[in-house]
C-alpha atoms as a PDB file:
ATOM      1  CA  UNK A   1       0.000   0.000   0.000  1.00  0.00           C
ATOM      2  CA  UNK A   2       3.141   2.318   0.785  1.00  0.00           C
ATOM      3  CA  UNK A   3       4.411   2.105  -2.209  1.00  0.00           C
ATOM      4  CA  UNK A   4       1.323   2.552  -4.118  1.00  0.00           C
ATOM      5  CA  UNK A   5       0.928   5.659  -2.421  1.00  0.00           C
ATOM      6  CA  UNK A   6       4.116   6.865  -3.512  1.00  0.00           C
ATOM      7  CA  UNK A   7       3.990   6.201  -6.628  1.00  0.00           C
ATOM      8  CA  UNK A   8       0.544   7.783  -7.020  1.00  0.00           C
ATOM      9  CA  UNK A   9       2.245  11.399  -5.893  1.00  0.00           C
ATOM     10  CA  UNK A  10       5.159  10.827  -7.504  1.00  0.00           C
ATOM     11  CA  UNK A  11       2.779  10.759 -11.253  1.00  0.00           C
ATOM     12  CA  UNK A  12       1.015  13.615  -9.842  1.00  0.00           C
ATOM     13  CA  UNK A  13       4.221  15.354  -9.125  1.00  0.00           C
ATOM     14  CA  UNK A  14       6.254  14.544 -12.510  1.00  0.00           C
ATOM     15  CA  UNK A  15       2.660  14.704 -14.823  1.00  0.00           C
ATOM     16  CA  UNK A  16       2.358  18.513 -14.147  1.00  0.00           C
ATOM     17  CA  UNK A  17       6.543  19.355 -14.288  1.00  0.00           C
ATOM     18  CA  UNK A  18       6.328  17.527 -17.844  1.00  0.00           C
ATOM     19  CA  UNK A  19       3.113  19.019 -19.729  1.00  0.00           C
ATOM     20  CA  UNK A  20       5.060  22.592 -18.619  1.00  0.00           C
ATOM     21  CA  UNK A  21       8.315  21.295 -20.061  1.00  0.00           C
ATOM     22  CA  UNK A  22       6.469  20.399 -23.014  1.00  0.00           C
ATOM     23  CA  UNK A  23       4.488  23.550 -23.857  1.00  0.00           C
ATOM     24  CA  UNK A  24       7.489  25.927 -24.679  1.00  0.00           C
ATOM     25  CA  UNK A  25       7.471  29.620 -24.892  1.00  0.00           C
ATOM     26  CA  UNK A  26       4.463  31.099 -26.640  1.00  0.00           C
ATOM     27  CA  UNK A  27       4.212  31.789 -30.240  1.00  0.00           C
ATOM     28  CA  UNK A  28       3.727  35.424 -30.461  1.00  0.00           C
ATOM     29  CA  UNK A  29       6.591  35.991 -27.907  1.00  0.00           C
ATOM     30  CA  UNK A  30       8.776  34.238 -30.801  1.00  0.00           C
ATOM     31  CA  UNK A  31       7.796  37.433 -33.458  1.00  0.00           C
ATOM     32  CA  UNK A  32      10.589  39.770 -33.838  1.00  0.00           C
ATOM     33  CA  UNK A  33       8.905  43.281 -34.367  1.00  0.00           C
ATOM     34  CA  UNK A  34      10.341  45.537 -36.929  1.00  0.00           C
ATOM     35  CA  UNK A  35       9.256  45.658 -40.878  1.00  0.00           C
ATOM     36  CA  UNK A  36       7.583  42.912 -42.266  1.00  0.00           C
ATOM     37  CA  UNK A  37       7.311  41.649 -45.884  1.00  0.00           C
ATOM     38  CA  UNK A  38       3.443  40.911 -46.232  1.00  0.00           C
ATOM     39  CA  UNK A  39       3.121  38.227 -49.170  1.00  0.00           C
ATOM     40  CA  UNK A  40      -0.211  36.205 -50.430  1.00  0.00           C
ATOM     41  CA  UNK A  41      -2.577  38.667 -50.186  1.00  0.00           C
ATOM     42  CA  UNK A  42      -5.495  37.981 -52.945  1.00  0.00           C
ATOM     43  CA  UNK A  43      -2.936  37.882 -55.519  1.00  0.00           C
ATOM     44  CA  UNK A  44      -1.616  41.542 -54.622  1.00  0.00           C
ATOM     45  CA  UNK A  45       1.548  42.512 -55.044  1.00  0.00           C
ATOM     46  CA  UNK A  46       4.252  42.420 -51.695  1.00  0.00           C
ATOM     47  CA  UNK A  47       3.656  44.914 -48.927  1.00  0.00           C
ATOM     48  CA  UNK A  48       5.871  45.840 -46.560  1.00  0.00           C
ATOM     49  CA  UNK A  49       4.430  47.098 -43.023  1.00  0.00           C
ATOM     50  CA  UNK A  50       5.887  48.041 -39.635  1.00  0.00           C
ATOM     51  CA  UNK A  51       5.038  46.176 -37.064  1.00  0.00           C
ATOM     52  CA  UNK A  52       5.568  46.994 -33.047  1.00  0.00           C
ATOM     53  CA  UNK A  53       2.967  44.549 -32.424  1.00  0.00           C
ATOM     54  CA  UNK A  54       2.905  40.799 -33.523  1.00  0.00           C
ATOM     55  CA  UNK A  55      -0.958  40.285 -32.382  1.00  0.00           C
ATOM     56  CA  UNK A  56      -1.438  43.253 -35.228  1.00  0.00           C
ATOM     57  CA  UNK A  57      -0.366  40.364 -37.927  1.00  0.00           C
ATOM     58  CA  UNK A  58      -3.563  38.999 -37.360  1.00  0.00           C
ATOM     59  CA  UNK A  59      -5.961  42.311 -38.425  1.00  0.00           C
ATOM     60  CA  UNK A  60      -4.139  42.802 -41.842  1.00  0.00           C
ATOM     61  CA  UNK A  61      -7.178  43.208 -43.400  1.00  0.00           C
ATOM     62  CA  UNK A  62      -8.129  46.339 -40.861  1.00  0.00           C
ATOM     63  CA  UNK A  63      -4.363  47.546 -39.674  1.00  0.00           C
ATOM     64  CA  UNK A  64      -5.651  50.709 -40.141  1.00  0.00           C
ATOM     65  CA  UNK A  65      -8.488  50.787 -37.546  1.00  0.00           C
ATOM     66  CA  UNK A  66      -9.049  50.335 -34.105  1.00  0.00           C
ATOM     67  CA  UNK A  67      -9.663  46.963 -32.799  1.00  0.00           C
ATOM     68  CA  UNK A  68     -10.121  45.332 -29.732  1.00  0.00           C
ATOM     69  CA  UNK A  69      -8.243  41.712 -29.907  1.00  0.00           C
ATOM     70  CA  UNK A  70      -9.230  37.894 -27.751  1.00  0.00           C
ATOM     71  CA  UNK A  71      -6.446  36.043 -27.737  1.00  0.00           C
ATOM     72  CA  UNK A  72      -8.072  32.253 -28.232  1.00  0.00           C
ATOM     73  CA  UNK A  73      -4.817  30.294 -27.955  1.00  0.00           C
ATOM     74  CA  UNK A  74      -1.086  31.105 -27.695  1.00  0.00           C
ATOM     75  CA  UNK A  75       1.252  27.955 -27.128  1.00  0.00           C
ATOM     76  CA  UNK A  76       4.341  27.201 -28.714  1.00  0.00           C
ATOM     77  CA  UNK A  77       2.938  26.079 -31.991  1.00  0.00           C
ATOM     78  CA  UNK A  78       0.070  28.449 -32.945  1.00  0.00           C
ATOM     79  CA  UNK A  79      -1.691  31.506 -32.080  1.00  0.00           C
ATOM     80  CA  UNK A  80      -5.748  31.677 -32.577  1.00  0.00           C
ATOM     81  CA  UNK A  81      -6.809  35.579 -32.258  1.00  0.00           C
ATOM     82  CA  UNK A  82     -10.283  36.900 -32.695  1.00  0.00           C
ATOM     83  CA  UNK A  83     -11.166  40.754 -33.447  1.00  0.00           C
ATOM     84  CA  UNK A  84     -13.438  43.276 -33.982  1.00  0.00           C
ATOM     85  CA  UNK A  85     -13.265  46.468 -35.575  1.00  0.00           C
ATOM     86  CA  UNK A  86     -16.485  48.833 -33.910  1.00  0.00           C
ATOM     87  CA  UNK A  87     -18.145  49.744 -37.684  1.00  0.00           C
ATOM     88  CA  UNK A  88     -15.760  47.690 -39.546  1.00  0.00           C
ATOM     89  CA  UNK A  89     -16.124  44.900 -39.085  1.00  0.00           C
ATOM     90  CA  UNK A  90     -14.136  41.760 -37.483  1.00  0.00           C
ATOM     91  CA  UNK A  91     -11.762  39.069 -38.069  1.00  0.00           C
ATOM     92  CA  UNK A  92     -10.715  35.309 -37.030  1.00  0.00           C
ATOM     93  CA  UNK A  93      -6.757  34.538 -37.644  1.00  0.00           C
ATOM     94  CA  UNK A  94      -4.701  31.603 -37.136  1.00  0.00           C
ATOM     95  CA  UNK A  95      -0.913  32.726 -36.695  1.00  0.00           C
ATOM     96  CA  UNK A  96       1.886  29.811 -36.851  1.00  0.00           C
ATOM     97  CA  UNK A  97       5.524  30.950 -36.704  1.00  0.00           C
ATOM     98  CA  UNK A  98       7.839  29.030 -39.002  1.00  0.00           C
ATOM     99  CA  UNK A  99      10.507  30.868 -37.859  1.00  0.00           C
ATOM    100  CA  UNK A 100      10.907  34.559 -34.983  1.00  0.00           C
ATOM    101  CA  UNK A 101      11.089  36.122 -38.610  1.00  0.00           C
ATOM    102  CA  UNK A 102       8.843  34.116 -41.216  1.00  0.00           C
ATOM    103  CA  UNK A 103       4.678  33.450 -40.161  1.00  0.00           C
ATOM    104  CA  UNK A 104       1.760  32.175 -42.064  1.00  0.00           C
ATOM    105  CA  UNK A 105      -1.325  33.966 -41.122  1.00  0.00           C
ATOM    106  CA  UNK A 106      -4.718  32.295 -42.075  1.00  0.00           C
ATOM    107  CA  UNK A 107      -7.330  34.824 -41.981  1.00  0.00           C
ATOM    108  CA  UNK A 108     -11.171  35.140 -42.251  1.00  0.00           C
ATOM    109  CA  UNK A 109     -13.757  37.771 -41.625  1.00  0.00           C
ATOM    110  CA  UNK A 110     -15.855  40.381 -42.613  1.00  0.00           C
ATOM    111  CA  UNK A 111     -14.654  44.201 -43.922  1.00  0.00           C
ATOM    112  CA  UNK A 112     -16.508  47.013 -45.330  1.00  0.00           C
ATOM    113  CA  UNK A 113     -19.717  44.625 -45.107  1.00  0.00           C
ATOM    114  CA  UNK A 114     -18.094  41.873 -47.540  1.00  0.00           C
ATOM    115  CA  UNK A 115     -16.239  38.528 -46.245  1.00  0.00           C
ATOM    116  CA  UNK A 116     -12.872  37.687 -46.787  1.00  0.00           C
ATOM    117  CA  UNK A 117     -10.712  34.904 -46.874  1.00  0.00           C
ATOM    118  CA  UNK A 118      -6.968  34.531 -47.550  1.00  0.00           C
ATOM    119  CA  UNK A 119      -3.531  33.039 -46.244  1.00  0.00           C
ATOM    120  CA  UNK A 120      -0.636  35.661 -46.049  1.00  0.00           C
ATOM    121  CA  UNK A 121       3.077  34.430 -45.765  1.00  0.00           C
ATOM    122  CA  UNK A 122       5.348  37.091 -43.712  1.00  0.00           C
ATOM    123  CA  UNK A 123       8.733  37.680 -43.191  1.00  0.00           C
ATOM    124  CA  UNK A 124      10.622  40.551 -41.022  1.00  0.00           C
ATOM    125  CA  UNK A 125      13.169  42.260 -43.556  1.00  0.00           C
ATOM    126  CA  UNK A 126      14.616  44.854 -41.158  1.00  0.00           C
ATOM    127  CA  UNK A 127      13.933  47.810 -38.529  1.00  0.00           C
ATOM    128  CA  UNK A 128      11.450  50.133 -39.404  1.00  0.00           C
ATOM    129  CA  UNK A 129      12.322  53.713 -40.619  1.00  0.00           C
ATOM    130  CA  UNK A 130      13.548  56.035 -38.187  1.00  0.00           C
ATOM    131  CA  UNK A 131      14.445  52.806 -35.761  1.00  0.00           C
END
């Protein structure tokens, strides 16, 4: 029975210590900031943006409004983020770092009362201006 007992809390001890182990640093804390290469983008021809944000990856399609932002999911291998845009709609984004300088953002929604659909590939090619 002893031994049962210990080896009961010793699985309940190492279980926990493992799964944290396991789950690695977060995926947006991986993205380097700085200017970004935007790619993918309904056949449109590469962009290049400044970003001092990662979560701001996932908006593209409304980067220039104000959004509020729900973080869904954030481990080390993908980042889910939600959105909404007061009067401009709002937006569901998958983010998954290939490397701290090249993502793939998967990205659906609706802006200027239309849906949209579209995967972007993005790399970081520098600072921004004046940084």
């Amino acid at each position: 029975m002893g031994a049962r007992l210990i080896l009961l809390v010793t699985a309940g001890v190492v279980l926990p210590l493992g799964l944290a182990a396991a789950s690695g640093p977060s995926v947006l804390s991986q993205i380097t900031p700085g200017l970004w290469e935007i790619s993918g983008s309904r056949g449109a021809p590469a962009t290049r943006l400044c970003v001092a944000q990662p979560p701001l990856l996932a908006q593209l399609e409304h980067r220039s409004t104000k959004c509020s932002r729900t973080i869904l999911r954030n481990d080390s291998a993908s980042a889910v983020i939600e959105y909404s845009c007061p009067g401009a709609g709002f937006g569901h984004s998958k983010i998954r770092v290939i490397t701290p300088r090249s993502v793939r953002v998967e990205t659906q929604g609706i802006a200027d009362y239309a849906p949209f659909a579209y995967t972007i590939d993005a790399r970081r090619v520098g600072n921004c201006p004046g940084h």
